[in-house]
PDB file of N, CA and C in Angstrom:
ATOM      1  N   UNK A   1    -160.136  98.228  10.837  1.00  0.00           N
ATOM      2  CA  UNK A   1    -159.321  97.040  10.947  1.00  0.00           C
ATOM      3  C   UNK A   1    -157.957  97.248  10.310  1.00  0.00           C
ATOM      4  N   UNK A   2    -158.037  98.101   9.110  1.00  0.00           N
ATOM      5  CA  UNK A   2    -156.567  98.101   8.372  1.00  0.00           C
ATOM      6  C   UNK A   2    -155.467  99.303   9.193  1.00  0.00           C
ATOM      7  N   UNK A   3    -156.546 100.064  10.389  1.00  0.00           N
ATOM      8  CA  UNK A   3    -155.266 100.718  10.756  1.00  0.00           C
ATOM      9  C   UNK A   3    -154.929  99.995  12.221  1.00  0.00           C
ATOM     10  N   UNK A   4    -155.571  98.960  12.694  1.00  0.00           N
ATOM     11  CA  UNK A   4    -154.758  98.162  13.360  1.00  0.00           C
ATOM     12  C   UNK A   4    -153.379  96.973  13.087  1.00  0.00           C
ATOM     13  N   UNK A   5    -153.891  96.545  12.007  1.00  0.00           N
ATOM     14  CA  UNK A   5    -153.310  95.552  11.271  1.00  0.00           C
ATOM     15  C   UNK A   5    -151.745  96.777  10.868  1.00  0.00           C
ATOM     16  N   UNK A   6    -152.274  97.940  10.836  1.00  0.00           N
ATOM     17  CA  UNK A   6    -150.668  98.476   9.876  1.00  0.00           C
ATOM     18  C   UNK A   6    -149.975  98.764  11.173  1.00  0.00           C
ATOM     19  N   UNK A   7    -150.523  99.405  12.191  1.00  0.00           N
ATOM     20  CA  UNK A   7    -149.795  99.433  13.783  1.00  0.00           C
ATOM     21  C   UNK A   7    -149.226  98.235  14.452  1.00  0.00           C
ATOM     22  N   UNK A   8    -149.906  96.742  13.888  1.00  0.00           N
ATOM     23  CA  UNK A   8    -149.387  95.625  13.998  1.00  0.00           C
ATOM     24  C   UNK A   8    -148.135  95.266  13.178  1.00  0.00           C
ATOM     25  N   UNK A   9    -148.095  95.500  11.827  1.00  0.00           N
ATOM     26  CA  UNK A   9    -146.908  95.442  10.619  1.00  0.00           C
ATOM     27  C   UNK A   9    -145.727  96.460  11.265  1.00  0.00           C
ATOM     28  N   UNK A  10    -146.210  97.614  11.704  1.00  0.00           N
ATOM     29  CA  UNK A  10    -145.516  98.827  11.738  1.00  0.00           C
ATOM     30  C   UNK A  10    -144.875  97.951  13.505  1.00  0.00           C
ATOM     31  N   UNK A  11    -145.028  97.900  14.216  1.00  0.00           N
ATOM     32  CA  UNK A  11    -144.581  97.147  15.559  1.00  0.00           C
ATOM     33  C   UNK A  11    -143.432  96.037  15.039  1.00  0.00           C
ATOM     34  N   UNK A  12    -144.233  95.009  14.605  1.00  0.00           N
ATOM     35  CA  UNK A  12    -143.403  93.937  14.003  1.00  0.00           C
ATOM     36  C   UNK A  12    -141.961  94.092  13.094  1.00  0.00           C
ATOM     37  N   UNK A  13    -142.332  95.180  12.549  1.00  0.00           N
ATOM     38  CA  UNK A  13    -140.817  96.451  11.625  1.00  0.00           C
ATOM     39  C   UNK A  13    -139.912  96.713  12.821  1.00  0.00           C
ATOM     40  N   UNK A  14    -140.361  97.013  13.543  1.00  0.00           N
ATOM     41  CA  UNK A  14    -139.775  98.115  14.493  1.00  0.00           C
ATOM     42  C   UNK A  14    -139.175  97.141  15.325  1.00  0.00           C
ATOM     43  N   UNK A  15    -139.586  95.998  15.827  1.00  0.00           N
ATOM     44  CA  UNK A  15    -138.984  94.963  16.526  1.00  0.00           C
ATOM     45  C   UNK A  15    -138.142  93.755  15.931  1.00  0.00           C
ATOM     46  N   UNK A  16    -137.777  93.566  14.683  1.00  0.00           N
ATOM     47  CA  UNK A  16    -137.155  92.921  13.897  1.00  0.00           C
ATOM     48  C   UNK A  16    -135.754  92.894  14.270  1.00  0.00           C
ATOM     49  N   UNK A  17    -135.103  91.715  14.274  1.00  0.00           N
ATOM     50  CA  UNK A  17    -134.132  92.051  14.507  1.00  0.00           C
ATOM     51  C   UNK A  17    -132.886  93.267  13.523  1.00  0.00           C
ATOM     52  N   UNK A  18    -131.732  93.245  13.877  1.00  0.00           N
ATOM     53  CA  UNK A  18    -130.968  94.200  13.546  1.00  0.00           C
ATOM     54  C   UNK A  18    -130.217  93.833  12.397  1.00  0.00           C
ATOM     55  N   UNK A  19    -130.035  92.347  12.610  1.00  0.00           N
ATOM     56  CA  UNK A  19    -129.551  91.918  11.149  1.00  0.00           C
ATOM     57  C   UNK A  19    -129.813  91.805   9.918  1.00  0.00           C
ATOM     58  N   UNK A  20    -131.326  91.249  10.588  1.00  0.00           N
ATOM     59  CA  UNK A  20    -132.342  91.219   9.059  1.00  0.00           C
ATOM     60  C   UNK A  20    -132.389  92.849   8.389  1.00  0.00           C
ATOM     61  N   UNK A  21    -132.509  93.649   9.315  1.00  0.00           N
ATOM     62  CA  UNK A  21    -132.902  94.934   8.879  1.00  0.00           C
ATOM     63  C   UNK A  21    -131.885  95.498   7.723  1.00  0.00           C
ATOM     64  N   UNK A  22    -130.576  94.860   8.409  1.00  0.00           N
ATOM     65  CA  UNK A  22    -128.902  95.702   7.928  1.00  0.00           C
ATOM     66  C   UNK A  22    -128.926  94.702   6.488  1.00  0.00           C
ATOM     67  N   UNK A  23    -129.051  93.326   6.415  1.00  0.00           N
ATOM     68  CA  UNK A  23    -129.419  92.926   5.510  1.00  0.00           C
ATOM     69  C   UNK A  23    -130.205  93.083   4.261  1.00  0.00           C
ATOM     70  N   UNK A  24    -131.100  93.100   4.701  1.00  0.00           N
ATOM     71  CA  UNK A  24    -132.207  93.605   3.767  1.00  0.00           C
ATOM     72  C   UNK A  24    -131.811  95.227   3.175  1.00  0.00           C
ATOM     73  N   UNK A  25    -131.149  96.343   3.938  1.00  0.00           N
ATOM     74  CA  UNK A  25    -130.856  97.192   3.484  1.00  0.00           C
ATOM     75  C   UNK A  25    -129.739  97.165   2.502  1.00  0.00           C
ATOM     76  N   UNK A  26    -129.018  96.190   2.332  1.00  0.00           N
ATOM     77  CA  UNK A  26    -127.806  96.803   2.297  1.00  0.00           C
ATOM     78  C   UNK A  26    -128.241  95.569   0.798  1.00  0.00           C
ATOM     79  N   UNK A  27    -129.383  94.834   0.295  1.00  0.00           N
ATOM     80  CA  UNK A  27    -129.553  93.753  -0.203  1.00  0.00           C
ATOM     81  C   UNK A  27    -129.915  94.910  -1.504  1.00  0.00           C
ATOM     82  N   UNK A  28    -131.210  95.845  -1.000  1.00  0.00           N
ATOM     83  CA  UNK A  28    -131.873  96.730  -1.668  1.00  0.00           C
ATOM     84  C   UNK A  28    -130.950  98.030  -2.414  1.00  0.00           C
ATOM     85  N   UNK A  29    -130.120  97.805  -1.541  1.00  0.00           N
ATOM     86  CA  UNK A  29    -128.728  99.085  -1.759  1.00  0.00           C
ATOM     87  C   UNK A  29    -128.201  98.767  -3.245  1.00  0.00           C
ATOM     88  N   UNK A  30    -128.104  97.406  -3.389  1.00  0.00           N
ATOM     89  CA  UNK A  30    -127.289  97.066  -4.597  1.00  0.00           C
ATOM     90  C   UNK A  30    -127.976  96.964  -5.925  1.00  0.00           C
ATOM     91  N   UNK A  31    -129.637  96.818  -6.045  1.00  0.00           N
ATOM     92  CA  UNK A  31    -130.502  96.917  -6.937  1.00  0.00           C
ATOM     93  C   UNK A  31    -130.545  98.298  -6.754  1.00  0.00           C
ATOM     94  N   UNK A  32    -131.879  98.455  -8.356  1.00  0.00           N
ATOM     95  CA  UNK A  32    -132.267  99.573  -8.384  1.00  0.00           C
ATOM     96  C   UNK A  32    -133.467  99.001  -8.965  1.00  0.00           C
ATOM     97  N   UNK A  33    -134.834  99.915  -9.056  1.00  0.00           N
ATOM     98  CA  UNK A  33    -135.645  99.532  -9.402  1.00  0.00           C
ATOM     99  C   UNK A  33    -136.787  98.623  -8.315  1.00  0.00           C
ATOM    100  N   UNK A  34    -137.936  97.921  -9.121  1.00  0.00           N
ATOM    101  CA  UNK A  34    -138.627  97.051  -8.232  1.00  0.00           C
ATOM    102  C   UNK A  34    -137.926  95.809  -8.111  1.00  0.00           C
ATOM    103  N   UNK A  35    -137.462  95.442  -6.610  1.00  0.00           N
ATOM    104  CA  UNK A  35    -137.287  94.614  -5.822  1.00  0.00           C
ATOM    105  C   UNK A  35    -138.217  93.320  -5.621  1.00  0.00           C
ATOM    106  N   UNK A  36    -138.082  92.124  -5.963  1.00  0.00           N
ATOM    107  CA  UNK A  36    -139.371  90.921  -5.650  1.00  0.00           C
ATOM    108  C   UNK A  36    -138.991  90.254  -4.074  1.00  0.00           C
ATOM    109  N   UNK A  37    -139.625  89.819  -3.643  1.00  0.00           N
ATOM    110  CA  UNK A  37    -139.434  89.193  -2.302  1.00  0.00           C
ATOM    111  C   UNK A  37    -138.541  87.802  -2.332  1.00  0.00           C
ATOM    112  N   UNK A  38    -138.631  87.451  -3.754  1.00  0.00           N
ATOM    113  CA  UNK A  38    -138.088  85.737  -3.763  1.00  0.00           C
ATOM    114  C   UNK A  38    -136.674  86.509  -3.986  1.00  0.00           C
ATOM    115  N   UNK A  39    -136.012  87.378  -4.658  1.00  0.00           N
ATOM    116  CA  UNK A  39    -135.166  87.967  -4.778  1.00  0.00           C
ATOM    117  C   UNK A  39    -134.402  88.250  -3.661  1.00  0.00           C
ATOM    118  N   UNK A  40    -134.699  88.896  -2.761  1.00  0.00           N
ATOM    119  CA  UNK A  40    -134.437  89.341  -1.215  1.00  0.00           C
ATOM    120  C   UNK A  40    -134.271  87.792  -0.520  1.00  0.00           C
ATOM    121  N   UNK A  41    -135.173  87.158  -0.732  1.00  0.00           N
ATOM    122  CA  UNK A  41    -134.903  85.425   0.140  1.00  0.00           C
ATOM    123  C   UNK A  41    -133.920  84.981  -0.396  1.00  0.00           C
ATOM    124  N   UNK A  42    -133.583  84.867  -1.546  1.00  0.00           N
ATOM    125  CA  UNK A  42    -132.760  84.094  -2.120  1.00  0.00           C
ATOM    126  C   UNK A  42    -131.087  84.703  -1.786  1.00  0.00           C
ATOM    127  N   UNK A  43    -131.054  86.268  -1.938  1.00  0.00           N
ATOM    128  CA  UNK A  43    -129.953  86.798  -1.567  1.00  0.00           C
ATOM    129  C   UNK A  43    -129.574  86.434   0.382  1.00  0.00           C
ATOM    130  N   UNK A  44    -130.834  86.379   1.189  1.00  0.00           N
ATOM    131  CA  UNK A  44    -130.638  86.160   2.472  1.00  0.00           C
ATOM    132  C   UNK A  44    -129.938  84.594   2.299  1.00  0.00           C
ATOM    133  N   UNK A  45    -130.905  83.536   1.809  1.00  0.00           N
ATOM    134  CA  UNK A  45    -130.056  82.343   2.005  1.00  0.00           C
ATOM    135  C   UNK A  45    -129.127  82.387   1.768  1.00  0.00           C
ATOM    136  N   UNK A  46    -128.194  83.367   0.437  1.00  0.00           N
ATOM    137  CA  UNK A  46    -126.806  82.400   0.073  1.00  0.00           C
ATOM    138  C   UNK A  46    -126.308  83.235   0.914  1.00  0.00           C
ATOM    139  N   UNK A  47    -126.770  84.195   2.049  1.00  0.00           N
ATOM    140  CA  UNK A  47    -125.612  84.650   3.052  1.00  0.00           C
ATOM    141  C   UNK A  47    -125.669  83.690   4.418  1.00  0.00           C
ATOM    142  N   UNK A  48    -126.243  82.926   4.613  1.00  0.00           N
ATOM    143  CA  UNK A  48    -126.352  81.944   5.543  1.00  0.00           C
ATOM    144  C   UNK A  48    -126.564  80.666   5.323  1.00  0.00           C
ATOM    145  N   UNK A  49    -126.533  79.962   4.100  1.00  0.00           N
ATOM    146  CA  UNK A  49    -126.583  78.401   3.638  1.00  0.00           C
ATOM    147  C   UNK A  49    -124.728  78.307   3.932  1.00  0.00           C
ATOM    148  N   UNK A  50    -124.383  76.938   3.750  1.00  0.00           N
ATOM    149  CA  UNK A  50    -123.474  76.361   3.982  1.00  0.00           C
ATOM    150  C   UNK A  50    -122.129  77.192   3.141  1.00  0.00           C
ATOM    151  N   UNK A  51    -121.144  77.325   3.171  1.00  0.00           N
ATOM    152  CA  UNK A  51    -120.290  78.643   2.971  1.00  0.00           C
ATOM    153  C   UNK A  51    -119.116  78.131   3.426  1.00  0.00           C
ATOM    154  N   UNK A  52    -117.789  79.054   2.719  1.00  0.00           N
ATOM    155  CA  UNK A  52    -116.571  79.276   3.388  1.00  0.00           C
ATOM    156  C   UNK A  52    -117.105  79.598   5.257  1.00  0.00           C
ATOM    157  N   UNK A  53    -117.566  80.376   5.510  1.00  0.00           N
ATOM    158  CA  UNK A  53    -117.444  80.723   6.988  1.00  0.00           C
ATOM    159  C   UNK A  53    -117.648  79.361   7.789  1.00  0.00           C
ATOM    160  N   UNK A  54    -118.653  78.749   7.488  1.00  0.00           N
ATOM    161  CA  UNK A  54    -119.000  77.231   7.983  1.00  0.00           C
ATOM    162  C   UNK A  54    -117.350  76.571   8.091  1.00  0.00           C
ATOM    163  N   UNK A  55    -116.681  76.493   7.102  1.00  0.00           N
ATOM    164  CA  UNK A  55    -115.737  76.121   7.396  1.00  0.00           C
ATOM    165  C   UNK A  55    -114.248  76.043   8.265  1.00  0.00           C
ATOM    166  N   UNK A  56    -114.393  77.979   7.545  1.00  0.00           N
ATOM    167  CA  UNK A  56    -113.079  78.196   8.828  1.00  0.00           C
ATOM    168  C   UNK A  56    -113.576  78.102  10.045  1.00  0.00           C
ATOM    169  N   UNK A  57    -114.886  78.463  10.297  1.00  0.00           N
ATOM    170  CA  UNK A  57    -115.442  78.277  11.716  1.00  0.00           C
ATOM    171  C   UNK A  57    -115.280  77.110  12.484  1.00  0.00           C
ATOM    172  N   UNK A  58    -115.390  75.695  11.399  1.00  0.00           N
ATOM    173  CA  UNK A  58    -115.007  74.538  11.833  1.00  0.00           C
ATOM    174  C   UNK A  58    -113.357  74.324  12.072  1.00  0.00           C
ATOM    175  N   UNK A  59    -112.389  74.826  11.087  1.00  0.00           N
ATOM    176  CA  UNK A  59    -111.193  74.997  11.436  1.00  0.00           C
ATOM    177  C   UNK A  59    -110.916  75.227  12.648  1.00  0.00           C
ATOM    178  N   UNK A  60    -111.679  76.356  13.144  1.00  0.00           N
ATOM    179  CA  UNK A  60    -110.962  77.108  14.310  1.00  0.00           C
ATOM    180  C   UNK A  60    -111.525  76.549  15.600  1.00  0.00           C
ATOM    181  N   UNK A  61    -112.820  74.815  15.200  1.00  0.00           N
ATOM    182  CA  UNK A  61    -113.374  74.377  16.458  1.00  0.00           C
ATOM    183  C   UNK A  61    -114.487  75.108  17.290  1.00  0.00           C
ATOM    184  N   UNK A  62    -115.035  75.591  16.209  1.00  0.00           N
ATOM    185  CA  UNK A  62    -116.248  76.719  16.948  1.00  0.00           C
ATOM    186  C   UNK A  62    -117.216  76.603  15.975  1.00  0.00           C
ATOM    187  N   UNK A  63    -118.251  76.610  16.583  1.00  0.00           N
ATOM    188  CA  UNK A  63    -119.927  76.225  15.853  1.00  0.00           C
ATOM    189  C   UNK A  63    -120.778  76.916  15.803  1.00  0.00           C
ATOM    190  N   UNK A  64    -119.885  78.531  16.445  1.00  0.00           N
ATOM    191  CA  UNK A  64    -120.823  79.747  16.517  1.00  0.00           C
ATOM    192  C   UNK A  64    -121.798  80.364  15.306  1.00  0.00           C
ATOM    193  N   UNK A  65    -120.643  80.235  14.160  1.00  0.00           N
ATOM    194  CA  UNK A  65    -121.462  80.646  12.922  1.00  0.00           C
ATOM    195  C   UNK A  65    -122.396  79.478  12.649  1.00  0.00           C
ATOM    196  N   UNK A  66    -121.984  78.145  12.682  1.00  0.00           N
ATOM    197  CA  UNK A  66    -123.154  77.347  12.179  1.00  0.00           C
ATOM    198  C   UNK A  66    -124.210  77.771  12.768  1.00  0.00           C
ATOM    199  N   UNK A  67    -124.243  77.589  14.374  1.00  0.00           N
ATOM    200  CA  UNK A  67    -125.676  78.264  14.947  1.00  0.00           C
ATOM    201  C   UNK A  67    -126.286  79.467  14.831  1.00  0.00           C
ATOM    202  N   UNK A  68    -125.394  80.254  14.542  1.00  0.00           N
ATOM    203  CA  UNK A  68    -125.841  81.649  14.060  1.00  0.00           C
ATOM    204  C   UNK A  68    -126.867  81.318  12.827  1.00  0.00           C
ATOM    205  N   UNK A  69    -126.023  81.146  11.862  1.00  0.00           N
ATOM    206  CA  UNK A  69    -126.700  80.755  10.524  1.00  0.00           C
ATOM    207  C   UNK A  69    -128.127  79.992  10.436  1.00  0.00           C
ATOM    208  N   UNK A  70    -127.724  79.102  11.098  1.00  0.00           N
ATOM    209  CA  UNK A  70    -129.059  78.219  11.752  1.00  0.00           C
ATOM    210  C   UNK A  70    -130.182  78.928  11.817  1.00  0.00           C
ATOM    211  N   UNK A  71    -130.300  79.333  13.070  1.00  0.00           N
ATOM    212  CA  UNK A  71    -131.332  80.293  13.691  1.00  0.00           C
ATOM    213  C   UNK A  71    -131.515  81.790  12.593  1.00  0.00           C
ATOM    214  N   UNK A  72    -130.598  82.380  12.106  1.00  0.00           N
ATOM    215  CA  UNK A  72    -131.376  83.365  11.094  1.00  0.00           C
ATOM    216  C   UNK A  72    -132.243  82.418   9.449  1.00  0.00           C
ATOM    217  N   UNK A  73    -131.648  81.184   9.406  1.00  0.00           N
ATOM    218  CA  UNK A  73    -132.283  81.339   8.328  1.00  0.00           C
ATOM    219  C   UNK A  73    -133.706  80.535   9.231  1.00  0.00           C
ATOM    220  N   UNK A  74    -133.673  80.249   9.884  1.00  0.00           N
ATOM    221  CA  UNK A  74    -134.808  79.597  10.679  1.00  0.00           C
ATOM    222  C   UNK A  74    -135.956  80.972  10.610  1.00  0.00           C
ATOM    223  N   UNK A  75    -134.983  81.521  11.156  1.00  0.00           N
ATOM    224  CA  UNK A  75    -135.871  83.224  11.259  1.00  0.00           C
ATOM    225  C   UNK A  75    -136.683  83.560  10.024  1.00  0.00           C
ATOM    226  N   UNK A  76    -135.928  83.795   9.020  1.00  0.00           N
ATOM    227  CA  UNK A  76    -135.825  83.840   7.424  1.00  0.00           C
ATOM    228  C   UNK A  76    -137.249  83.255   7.164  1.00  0.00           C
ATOM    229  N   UNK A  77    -137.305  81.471   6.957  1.00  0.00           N
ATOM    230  CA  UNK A  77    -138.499  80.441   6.888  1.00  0.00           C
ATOM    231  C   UNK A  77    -139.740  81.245   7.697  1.00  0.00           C
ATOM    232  N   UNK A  78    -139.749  81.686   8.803  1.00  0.00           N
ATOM    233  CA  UNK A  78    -140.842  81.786   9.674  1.00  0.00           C
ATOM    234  C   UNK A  78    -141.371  83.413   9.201  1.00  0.00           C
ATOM    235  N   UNK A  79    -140.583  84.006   8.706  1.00  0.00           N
ATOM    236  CA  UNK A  79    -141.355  85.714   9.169  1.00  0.00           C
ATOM    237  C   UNK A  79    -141.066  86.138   7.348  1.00  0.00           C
ATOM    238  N   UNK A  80    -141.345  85.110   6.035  1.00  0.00           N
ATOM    239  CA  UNK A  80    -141.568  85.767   5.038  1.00  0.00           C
ATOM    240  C   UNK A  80    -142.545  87.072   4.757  1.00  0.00           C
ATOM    241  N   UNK A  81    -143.167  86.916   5.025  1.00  0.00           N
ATOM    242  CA  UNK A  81    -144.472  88.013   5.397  1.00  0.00           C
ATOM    243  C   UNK A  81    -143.645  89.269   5.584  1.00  0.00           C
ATOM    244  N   UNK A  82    -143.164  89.434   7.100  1.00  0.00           N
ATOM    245  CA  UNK A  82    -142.223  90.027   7.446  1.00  0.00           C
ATOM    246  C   UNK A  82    -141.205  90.969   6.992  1.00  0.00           C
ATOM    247  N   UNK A  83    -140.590  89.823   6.202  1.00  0.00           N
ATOM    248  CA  UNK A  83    -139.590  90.525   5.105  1.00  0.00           C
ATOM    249  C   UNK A  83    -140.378  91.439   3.823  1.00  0.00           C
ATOM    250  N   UNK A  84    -141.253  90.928   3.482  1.00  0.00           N
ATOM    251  CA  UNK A  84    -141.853  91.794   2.643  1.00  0.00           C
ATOM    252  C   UNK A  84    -142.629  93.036   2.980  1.00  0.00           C
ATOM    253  N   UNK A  85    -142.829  93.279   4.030  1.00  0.00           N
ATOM    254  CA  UNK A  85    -143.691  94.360   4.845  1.00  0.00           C
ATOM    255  C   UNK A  85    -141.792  95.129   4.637  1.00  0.00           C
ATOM    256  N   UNK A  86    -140.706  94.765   5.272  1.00  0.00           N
ATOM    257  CA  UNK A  86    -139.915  95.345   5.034  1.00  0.00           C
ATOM    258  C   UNK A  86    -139.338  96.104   3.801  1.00  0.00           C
ATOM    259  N   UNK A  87    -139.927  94.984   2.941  1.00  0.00           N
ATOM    260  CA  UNK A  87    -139.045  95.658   1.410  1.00  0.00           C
ATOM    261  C   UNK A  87    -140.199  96.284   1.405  1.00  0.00           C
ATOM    262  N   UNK A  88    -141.667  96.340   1.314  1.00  0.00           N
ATOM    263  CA  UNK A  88    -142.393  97.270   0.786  1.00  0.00           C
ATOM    264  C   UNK A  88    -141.745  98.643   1.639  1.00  0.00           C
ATOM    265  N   UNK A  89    -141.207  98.552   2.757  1.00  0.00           N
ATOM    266  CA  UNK A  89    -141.179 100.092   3.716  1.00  0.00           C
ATOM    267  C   UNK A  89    -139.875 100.732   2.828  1.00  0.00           C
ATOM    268  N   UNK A  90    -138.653 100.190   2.603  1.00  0.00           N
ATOM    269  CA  UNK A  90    -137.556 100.808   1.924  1.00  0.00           C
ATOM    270  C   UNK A  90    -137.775 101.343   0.348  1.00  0.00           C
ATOM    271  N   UNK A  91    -138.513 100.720  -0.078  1.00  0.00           N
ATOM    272  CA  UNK A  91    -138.839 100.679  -1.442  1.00  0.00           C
ATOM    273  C   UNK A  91    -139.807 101.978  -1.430  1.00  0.00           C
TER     274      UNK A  91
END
């Protein structure tokens, strides 16, 4: 069962999107040491909670980043699990 379940984790890695991935790398890049998962969430939200970009984005009459933002941290909420199968793989 556990080497289906890791071909399942290992799939789910592999199909993640590209942001989370570049994220999460580049999150782990700046620590050293053991990494916690609430650590990694918390750095994902303050790159997509409400922000300068929200704003000029509104300046410029475009809602692209809000929806962007939207939908990754939506992403974020749904696939914690996810993210941690990730930090365990870099780590």
């Amino acid at each position: 069962m556990t080497n289906e379940f890791d071909l399942l984790v290992n799939k789910a890695i592999e199909n993640s999107p590209d942001w989370l991935m570049d994220d999460v790398k580049n999150i782990l890049s700046k620590k050293s040491g053991q990494i916690r998962l609430s650590y990694v969430i918390s750095e994902l939200y303050s790159r997509y909670t409400f922000s300068l970009k929200h704003i000029t984005s509104a300046m410029n009459q475009s809602s692209e980043w809000s929806t962007i933002s939207h939908d990754r941290l939506n992403f974020i909420d749904n696939n914690m699990d996810l993210i941690q199968y990730i930090i365990k793989r870099f780590n």
